[in-house]
PDB file of N, CA and C in Angstrom:
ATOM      1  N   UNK A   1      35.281 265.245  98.385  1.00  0.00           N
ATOM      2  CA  UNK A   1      34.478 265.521  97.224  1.00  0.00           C
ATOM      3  C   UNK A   1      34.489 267.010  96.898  1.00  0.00           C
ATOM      4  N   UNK A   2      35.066 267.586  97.657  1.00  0.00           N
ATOM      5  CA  UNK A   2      35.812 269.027  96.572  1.00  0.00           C
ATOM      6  C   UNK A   2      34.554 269.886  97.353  1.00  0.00           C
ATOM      7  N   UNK A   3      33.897 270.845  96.340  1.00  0.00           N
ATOM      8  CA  UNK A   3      32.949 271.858  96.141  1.00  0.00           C
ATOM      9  C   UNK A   3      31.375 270.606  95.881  1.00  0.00           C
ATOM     10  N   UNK A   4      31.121 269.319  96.198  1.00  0.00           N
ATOM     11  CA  UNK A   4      29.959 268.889  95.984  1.00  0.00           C
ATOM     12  C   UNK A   4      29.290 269.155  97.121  1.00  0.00           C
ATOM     13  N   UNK A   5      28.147 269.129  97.505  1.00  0.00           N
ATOM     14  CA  UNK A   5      27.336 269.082  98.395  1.00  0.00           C
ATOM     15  C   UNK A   5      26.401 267.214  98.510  1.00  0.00           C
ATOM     16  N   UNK A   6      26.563 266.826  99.359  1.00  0.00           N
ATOM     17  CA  UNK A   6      25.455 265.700  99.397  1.00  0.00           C
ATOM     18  C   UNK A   6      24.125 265.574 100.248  1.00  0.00           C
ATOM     19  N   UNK A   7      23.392 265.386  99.914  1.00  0.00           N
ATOM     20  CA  UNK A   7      21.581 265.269 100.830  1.00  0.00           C
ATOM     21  C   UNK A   7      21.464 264.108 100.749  1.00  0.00           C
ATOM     22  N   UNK A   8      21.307 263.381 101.600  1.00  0.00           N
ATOM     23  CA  UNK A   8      20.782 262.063 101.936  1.00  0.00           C
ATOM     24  C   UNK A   8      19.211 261.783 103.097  1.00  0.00           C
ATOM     25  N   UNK A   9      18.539 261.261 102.024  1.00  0.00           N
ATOM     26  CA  UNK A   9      17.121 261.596 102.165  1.00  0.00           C
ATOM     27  C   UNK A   9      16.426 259.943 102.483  1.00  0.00           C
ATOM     28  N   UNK A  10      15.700 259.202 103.280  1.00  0.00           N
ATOM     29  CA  UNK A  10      15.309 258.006 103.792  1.00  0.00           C
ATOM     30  C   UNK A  10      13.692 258.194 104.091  1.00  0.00           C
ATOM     31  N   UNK A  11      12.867 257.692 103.499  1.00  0.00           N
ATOM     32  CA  UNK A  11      11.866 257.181 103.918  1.00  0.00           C
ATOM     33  C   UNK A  11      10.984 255.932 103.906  1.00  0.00           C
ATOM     34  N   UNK A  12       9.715 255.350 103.921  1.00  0.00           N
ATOM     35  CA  UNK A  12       9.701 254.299 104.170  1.00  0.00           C
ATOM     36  C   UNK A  12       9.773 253.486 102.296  1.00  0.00           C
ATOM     37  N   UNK A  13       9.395 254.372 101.881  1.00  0.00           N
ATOM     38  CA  UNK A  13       9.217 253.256 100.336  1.00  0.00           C
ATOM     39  C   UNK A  13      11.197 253.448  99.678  1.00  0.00           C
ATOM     40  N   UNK A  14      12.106 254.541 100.059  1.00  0.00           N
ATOM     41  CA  UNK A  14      12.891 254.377  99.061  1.00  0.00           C
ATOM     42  C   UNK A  14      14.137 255.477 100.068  1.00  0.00           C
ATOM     43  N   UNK A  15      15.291 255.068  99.180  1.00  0.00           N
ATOM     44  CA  UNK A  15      16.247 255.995  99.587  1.00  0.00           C
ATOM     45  C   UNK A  15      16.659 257.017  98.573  1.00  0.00           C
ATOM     46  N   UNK A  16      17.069 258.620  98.920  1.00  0.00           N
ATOM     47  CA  UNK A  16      16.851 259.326  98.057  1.00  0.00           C
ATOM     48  C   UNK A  16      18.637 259.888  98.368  1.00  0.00           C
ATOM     49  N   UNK A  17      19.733 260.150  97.113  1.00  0.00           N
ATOM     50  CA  UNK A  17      21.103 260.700  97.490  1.00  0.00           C
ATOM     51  C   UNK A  17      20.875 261.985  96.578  1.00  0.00           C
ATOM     52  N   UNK A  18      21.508 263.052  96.676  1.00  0.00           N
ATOM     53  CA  UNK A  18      20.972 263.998  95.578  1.00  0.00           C
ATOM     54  C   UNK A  18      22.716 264.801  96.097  1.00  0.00           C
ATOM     55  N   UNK A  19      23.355 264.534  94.986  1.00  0.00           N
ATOM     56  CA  UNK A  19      24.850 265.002  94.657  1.00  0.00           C
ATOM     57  C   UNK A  19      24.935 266.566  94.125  1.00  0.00           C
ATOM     58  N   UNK A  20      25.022 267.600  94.075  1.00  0.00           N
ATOM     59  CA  UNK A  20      25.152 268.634  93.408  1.00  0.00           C
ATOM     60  C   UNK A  20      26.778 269.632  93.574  1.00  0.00           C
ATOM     61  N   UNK A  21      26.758 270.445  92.785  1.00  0.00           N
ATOM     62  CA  UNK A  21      28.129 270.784  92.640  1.00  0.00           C
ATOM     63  C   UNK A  21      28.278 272.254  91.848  1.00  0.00           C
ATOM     64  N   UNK A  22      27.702 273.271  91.909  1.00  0.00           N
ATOM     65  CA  UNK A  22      27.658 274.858  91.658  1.00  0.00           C
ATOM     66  C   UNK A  22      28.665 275.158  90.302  1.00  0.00           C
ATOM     67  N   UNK A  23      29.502 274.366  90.500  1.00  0.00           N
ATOM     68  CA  UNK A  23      31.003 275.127  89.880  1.00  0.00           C
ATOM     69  C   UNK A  23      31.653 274.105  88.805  1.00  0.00           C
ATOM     70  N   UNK A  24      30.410 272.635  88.739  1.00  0.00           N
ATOM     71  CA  UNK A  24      31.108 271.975  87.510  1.00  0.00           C
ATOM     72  C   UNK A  24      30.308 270.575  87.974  1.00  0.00           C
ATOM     73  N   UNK A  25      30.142 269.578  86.491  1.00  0.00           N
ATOM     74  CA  UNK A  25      29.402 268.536  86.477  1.00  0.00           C
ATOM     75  C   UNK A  25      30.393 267.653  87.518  1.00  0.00           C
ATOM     76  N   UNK A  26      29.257 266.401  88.399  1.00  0.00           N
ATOM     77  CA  UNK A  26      29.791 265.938  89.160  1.00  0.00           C
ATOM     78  C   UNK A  26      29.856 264.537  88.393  1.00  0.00           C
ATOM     79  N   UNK A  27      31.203 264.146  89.126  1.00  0.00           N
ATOM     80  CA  UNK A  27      31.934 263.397  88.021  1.00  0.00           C
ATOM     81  C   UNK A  27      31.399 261.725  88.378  1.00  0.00           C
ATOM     82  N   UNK A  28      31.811 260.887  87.576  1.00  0.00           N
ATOM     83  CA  UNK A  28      30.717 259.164  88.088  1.00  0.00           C
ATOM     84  C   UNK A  28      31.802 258.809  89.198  1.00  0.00           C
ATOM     85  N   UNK A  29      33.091 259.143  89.634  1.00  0.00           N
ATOM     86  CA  UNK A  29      34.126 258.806  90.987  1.00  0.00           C
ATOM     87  C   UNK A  29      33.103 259.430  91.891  1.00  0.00           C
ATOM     88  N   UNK A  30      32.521 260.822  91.685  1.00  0.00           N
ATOM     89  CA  UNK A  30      31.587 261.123  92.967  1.00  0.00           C
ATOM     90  C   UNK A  30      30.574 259.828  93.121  1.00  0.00           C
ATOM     91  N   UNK A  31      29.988 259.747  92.221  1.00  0.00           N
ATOM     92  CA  UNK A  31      28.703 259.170  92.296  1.00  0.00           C
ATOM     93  C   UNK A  31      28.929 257.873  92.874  1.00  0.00           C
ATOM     94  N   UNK A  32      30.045 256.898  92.503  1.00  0.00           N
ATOM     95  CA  UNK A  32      30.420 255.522  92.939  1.00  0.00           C
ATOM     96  C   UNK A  32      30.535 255.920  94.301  1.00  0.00           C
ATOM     97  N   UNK A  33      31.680 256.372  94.847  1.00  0.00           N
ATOM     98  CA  UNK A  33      31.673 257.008  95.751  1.00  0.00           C
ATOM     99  C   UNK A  33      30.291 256.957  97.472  1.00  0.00           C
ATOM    100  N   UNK A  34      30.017 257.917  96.673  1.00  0.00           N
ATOM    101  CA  UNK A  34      28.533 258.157  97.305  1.00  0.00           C
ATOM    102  C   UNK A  34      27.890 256.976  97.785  1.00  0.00           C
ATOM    103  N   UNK A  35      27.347 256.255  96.452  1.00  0.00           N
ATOM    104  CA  UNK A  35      26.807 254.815  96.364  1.00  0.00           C
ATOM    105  C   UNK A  35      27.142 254.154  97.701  1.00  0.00           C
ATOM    106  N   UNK A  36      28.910 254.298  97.690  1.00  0.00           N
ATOM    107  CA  UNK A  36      29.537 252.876  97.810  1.00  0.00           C
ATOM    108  C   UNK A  36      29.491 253.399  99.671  1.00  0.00           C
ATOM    109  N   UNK A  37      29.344 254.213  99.821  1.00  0.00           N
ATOM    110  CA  UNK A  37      29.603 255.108 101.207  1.00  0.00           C
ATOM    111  C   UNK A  37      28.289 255.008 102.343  1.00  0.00           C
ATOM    112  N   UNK A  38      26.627 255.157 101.207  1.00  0.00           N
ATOM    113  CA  UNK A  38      25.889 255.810 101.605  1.00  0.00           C
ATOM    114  C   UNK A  38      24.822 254.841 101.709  1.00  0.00           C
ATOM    115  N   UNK A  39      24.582 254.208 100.314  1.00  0.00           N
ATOM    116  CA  UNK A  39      23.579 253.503 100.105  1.00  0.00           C
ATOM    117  C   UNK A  39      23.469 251.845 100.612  1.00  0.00           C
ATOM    118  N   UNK A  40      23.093 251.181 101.305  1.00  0.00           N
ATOM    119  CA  UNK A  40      22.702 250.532 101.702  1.00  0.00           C
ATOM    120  C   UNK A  40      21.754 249.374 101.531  1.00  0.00           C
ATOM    121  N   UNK A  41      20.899 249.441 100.229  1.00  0.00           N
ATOM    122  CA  UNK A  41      20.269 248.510  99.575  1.00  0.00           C
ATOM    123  C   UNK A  41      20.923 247.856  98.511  1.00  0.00           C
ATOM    124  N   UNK A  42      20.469 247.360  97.146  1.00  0.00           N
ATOM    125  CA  UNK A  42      21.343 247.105  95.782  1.00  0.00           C
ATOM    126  C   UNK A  42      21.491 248.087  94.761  1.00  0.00           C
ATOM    127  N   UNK A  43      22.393 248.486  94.622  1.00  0.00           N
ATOM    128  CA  UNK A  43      23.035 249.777  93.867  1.00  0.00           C
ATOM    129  C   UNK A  43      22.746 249.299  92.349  1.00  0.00           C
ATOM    130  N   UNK A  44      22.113 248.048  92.141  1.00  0.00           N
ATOM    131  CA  UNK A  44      21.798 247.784  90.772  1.00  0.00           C
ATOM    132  C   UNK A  44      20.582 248.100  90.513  1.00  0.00           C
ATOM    133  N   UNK A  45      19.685 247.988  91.595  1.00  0.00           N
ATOM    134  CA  UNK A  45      18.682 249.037  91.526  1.00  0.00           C
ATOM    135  C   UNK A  45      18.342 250.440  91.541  1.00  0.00           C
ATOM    136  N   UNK A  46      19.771 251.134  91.785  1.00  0.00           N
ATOM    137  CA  UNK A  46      19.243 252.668  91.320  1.00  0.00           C
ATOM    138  C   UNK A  46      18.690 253.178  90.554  1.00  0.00           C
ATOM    139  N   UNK A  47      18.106 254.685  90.642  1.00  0.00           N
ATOM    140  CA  UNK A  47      17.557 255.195  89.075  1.00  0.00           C
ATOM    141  C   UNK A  47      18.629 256.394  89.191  1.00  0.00           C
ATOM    142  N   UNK A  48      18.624 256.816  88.716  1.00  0.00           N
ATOM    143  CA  UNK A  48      20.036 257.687  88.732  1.00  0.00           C
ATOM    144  C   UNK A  48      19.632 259.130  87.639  1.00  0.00           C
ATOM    145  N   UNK A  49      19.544 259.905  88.092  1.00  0.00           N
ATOM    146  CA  UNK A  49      18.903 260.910  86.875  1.00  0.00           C
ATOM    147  C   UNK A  49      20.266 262.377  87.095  1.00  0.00           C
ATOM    148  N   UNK A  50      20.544 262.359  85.878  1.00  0.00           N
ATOM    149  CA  UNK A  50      21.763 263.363  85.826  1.00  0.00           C
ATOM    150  C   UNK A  50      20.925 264.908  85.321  1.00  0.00           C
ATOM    151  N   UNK A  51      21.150 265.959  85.552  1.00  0.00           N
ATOM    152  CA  UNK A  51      21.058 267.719  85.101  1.00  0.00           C
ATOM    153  C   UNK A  51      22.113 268.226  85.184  1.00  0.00           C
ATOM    154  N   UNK A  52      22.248 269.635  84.549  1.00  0.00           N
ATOM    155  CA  UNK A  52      23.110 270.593  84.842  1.00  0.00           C
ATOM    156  C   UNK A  52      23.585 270.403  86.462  1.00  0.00           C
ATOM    157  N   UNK A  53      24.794 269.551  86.816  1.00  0.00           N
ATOM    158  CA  UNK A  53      25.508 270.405  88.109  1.00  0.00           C
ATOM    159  C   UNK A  53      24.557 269.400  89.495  1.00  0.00           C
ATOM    160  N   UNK A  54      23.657 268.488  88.867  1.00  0.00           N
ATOM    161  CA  UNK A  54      23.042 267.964  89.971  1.00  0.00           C
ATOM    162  C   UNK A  54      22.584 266.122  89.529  1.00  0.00           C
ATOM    163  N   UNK A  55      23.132 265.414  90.324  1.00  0.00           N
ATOM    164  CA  UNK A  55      22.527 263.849  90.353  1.00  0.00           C
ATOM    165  C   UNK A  55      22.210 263.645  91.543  1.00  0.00           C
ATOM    166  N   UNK A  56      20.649 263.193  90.988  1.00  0.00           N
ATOM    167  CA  UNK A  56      19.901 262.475  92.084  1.00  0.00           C
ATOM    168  C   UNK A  56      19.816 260.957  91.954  1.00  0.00           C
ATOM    169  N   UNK A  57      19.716 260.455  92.767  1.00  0.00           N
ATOM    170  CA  UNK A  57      19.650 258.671  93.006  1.00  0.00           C
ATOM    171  C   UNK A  57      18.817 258.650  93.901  1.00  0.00           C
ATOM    172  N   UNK A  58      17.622 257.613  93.222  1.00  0.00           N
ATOM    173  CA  UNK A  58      16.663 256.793  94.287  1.00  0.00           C
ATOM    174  C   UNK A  58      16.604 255.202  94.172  1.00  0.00           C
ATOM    175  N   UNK A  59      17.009 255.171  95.270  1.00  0.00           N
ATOM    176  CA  UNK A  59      16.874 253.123  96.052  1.00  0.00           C
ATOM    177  C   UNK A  59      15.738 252.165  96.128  1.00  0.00           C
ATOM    178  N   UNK A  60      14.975 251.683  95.573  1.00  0.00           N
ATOM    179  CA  UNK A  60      13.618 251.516  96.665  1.00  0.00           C
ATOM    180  C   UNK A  60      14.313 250.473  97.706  1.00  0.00           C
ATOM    181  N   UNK A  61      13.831 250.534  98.687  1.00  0.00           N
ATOM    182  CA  UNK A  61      13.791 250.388  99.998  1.00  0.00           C
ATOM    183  C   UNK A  61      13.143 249.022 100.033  1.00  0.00           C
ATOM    184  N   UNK A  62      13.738 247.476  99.900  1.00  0.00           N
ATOM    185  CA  UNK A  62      13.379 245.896  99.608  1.00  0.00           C
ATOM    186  C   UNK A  62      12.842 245.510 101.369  1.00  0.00           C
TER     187      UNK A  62
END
């Protein structure tokens, strides 16, 4: 994943991925990616919130 950074964050109500990238928007191959790597519940339940250079994703935790 190049120059991204990933945080992967777990507690009891939800799972939290938070993608960021300094030097350019991170692209939806990161984000599938990530998902497909990291997350562990139903990925149709994400909320997915995009900014400048940073996507966060939260899971709730079934």
């Amino acid at each position: 994943m190049g120059n991204s950074r990933v945080v992967f964050k777990r507690n009891h109500q939800n799972e939290e991925l938070i993608i960021s990238n300094r030097h350019r928007a991170v692209s939806d191959d990161e984000i599938s990616f990530t998902l497909n790597e990291l997350a562990k519940n139903e990925q149709q339940d994400a909320k997915i919130t995009r900014t400048n250079g940073v996507v966060e994703i939260t899971l709730p935790i079934k």
